[in-house]
Protein backbone atom coordinates (compact mmCIF):
# COMPACT_ATOMS: atom_id res chain seq x y z
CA UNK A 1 114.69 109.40 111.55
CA UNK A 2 114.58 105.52 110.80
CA UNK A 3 112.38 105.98 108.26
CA UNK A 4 113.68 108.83 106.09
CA UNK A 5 117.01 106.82 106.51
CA UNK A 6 114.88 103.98 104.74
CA UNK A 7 112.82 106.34 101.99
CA UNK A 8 116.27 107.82 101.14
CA UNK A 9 117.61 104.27 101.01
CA UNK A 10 115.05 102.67 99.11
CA UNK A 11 115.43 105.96 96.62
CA UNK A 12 118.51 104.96 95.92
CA UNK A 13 118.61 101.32 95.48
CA UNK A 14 115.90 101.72 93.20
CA UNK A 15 117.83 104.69 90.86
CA UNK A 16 120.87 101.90 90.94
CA UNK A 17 118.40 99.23 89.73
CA UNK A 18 117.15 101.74 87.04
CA UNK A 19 120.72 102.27 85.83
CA UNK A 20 121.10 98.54 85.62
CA UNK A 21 118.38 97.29 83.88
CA UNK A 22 119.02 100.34 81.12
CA UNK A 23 122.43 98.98 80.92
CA UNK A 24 120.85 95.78 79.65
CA UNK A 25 117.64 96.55 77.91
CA UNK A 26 118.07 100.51 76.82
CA UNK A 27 114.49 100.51 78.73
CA UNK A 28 114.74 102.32 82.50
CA UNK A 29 111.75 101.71 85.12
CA UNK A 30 110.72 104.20 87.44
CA UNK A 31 108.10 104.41 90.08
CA UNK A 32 105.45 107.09 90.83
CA UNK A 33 102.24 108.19 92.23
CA UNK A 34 99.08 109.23 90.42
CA UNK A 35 97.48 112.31 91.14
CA UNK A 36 94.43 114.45 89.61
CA UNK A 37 95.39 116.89 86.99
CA UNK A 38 93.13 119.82 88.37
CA UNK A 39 91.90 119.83 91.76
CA UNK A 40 90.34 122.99 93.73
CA UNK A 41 89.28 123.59 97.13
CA UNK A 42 86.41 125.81 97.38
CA UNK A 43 85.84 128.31 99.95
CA UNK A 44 83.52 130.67 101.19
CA UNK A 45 83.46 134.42 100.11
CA UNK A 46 81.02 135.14 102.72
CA UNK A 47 80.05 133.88 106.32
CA UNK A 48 77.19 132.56 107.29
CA UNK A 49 75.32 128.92 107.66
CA UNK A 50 75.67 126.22 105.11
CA UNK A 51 72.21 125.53 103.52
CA UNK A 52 73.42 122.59 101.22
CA UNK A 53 76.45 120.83 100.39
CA UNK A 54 76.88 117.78 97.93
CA UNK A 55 76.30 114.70 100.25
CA UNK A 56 79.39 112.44 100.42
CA UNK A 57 82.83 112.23 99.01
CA UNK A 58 82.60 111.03 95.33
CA UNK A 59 79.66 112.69 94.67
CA UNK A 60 79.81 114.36 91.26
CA UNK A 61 79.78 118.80 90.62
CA UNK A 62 79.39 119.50 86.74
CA UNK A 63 80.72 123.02 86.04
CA UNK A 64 78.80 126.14 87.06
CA UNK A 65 76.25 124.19 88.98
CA UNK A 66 75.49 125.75 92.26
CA UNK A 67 77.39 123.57 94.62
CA UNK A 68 77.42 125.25 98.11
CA UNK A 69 74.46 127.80 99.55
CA UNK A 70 74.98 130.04 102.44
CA UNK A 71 71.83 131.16 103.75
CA UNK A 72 70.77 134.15 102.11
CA UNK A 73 67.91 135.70 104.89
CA UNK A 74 70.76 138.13 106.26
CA UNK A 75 72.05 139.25 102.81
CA UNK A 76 68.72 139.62 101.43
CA UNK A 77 67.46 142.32 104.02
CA UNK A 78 70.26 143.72 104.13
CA UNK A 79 70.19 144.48 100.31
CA UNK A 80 66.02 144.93 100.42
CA UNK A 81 66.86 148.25 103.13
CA UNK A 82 69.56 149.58 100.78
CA UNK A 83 67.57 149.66 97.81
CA UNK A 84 65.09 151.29 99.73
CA UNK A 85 68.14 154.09 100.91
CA UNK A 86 68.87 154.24 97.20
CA UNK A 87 64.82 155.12 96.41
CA UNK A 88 64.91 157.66 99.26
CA UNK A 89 68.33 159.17 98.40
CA UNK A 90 67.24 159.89 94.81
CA UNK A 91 64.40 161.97 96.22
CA UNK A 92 66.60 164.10 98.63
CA UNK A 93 69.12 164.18 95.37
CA UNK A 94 66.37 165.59 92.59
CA UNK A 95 64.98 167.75 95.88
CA UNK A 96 68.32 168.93 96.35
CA UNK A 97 69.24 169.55 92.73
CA UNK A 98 65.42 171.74 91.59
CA UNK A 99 66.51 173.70 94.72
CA UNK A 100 70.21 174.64 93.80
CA UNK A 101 68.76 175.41 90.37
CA UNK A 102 65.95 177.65 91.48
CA UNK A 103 68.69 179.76 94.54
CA UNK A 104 71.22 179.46 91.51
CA UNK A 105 68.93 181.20 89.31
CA UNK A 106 67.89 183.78 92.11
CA UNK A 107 71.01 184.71 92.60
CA UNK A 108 71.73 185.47 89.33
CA UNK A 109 69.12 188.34 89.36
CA UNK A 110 69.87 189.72 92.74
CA UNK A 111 66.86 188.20 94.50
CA UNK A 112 68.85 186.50 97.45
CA UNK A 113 72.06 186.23 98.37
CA UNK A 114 75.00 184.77 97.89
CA UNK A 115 75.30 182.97 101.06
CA UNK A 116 71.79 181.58 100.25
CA UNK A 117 73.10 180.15 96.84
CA UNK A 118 75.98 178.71 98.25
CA UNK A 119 74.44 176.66 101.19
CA UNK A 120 71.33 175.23 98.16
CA UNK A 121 74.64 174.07 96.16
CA UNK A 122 76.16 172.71 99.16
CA UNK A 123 73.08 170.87 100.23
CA UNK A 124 73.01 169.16 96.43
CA UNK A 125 76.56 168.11 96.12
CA UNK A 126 75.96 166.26 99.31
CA UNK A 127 72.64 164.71 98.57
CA UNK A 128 74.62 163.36 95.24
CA UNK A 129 77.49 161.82 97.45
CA UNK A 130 75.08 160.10 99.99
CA UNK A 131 73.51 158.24 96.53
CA UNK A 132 76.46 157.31 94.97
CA UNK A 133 77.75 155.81 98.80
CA UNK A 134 74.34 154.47 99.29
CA UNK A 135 74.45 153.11 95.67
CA UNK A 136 77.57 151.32 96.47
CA UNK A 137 77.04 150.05 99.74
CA UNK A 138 73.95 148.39 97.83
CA UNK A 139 76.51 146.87 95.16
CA UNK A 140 78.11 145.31 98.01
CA UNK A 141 75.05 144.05 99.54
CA UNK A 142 74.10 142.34 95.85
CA UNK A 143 77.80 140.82 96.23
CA UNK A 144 77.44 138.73 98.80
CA UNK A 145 74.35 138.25 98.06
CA UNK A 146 75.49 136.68 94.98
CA UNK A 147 78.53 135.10 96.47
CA UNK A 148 76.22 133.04 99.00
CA UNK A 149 75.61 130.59 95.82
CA UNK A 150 78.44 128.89 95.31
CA UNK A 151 79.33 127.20 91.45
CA UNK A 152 81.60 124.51 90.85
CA UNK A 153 84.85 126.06 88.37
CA UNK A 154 84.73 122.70 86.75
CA UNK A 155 83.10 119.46 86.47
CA UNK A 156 84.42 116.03 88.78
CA UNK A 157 83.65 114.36 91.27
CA UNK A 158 83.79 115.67 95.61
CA UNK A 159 86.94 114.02 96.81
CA UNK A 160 86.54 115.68 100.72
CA UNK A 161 84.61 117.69 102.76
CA UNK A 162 85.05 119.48 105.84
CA UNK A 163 81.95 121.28 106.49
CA UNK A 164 78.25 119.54 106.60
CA UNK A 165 74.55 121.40 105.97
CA UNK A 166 73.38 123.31 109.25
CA UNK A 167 77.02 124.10 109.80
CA UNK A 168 78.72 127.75 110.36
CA UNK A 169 81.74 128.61 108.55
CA UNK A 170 83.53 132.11 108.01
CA UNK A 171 84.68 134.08 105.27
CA UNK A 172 87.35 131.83 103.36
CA UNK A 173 87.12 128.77 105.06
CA UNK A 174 87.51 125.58 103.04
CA UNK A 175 84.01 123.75 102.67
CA UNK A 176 84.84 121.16 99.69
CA UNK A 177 87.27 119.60 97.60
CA UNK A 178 86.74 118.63 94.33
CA UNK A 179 89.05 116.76 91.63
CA UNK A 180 88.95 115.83 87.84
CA UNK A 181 90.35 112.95 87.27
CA UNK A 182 89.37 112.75 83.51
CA UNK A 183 93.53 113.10 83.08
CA UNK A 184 95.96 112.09 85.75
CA UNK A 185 99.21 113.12 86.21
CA UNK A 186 102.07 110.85 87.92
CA UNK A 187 105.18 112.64 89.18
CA UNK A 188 107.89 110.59 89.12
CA UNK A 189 111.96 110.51 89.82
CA UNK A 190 114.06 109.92 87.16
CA UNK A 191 118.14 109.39 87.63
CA UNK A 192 119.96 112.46 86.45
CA UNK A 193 122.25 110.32 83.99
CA UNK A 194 119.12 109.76 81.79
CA UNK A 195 117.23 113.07 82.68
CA UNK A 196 118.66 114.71 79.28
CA UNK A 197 117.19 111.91 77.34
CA UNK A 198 113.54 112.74 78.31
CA UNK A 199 111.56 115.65 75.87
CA UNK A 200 107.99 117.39 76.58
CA UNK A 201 105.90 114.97 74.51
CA UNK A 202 107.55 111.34 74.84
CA UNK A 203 105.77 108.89 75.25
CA UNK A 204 106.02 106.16 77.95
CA UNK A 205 104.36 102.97 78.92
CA UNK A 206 102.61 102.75 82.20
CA UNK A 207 101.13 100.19 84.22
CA UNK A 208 99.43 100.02 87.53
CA UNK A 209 101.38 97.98 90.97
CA UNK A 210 98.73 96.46 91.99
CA UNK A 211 97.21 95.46 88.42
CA UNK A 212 100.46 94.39 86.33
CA UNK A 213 98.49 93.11 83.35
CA UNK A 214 97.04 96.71 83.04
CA UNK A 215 99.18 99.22 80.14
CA UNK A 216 98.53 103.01 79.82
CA UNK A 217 100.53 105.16 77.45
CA UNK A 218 101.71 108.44 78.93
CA UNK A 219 103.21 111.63 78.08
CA UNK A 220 105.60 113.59 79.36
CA UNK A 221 103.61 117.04 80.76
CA UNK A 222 106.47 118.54 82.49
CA UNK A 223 110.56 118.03 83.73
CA UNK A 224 111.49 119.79 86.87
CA UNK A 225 115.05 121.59 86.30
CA UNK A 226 116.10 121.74 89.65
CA UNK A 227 117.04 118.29 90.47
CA UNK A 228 116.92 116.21 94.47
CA UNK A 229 120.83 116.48 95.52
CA UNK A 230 120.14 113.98 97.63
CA UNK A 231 119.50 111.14 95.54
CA UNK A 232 120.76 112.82 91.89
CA UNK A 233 116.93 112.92 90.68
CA UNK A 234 114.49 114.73 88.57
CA UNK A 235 111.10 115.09 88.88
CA UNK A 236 109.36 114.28 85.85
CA UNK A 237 105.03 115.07 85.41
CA UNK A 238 103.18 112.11 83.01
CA UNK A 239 99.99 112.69 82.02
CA UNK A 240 97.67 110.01 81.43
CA UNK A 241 93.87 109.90 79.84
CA UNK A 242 91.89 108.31 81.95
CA UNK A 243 89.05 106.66 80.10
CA UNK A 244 86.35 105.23 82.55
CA UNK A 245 88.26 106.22 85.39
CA UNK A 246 89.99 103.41 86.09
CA UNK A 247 93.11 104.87 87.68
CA UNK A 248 92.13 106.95 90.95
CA UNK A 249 94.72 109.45 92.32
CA UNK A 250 97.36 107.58 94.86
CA UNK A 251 97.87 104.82 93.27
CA UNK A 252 100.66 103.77 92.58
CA UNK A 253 102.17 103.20 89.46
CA UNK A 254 105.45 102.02 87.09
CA UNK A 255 106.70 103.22 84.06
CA UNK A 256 109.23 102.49 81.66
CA UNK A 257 111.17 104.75 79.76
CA UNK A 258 112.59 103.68 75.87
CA UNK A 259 115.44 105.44 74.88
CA UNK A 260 115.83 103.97 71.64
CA UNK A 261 114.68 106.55 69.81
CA UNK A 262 113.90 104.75 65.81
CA UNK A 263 112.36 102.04 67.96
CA UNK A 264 110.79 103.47 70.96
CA UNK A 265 107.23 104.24 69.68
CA UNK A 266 106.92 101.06 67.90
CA UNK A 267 108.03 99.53 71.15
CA UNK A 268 105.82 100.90 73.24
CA UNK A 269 102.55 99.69 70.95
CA UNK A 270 103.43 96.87 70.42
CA UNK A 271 103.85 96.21 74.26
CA UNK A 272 100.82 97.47 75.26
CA UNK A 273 98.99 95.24 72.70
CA UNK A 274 100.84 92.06 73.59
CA UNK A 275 99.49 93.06 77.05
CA UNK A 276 95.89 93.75 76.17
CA UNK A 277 95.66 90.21 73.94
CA UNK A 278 97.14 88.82 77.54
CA UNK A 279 94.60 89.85 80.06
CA UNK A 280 91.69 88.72 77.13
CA UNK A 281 93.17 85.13 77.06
């Protein structure tokens, strides 16, 4: 309880602080926390034990690489008896079929009866059905045989894992995590007096905490329209190219917000190059 007392707290002295320093400047800070624009968690689609997994955590996946293996032993006999069903089905099936044919024909010049004709059609139209099952069961069979190779939907870098090689997992458990940081995203509050001032596509100046001398330039990705009644907020999503990966997801990170719309732009360069010439000298 003490300490939501104190987030909610801090929230709020720091959304007074923003109004203040607008007051004087026209520029607002806020605070946020980066994260990585696409992450996934990859799970299985089939049971079974894991036959490889990448290594460790920051290990990088490029995109449709094969980057989990079940083992395949159970999936493969499985699908080598079908497709032996399937060879032995279409026998009984063309069987089946000449001899419907041949009563069919009989029958149509009196030389056995009706009865006789009926059962030889029966006995095809149920050969047919036990191919087309068999046929399918086998689909399923190539399915997870398939689905025991698992590719990576994109390319970055293995930020957790909860299973390891020689392992058993089940059907739609979580074995990796994997993120692309390429872009981050921050997510950050911004005090609802100023939310209305903030488009899709401005651009704002960002640095990290714990490296002040460092400058990013932002855009805005996304505003959230339902607001924190709490603390009179909006969420607001920045995205950020990160070149050379140099911001990691959780950090955290400031950014300030120009309002000044014939100067903001011009503001916001010029800024980030007085920085830059900075951390050279």
């Amino acid at each position: 309880m003490k300490k939501r007392v104190l987030f909610f707290t801090t929230a709020f002295i720091l959304i007074l602080s923003a109004g203040a320093v607008y007051a004087q400047s026209g520029e607002v800070t806020i605070y946020g926390t980066t994260m990585p624009f696409t992450k996934a968690v990859i799970s299985t689609k089939v049971p079974g034990t894991v036959d490889s997994v990448p290594d460790i955590e920051g290990a990088e996946v490029i995109s449709g690489e094969v980057i989990i293996m079940i083992n395949k032993k159970d999936f493969e006999l499985t699908a080598d008896v079908l497709r032996k069903q399937v060879k032995l089905s279409e026998i009984s099936s063309s069987h089946a079929y000449n001899e419907s044919k041949r009563m069919t024909d009989l029958f149509s010049r009196n030389a056995t009866s009706e009865q006789a004709k009926d059962n030889a059609v029966f006995t095809r139209n149920t050969a047919y059905a036990s191919l087309e099952l068999t046929k399918s069961n086998l689909r399923i069979a190539e399915k997870a045989l398939e689905d025991a190779s698992i590719k990576a939907p994109f390319s970055g870098i293995v930020s957790k894992k909860f299973l390891n090689a020689g392992e058993y997992v089940d059907k739609g458990k979580p074995v990796i995590e994997i993120v692309n940081i390429d872009t981050i995203k921050a997510h950050f509050k911004v005090p609802e007096k100023f939310i209305n001032k903030i488009k899709i596509g401005d651009k704002i100046k960002l640095s990290l905490e714990h490296c002040p001398e460092s400058a990013f330039m932002g855009e805005v990705y996304s505003i959230n329209p339902v607001g924190d009644s709490v603390n009179h907020s909006f969420e607001i999503i920045v995205t950020i190219e990160n070149i050379g990966h140099s911001i990691k997801a959780g950090m955290f990170i400031k950014g300030i917000l120009t309002f000044n719309e014939k100067n903001k732009l011009k503001a916001i360069s010029q800024n980030i190059i007085e920085d830059k010439n900075k951390s050279k000298n």
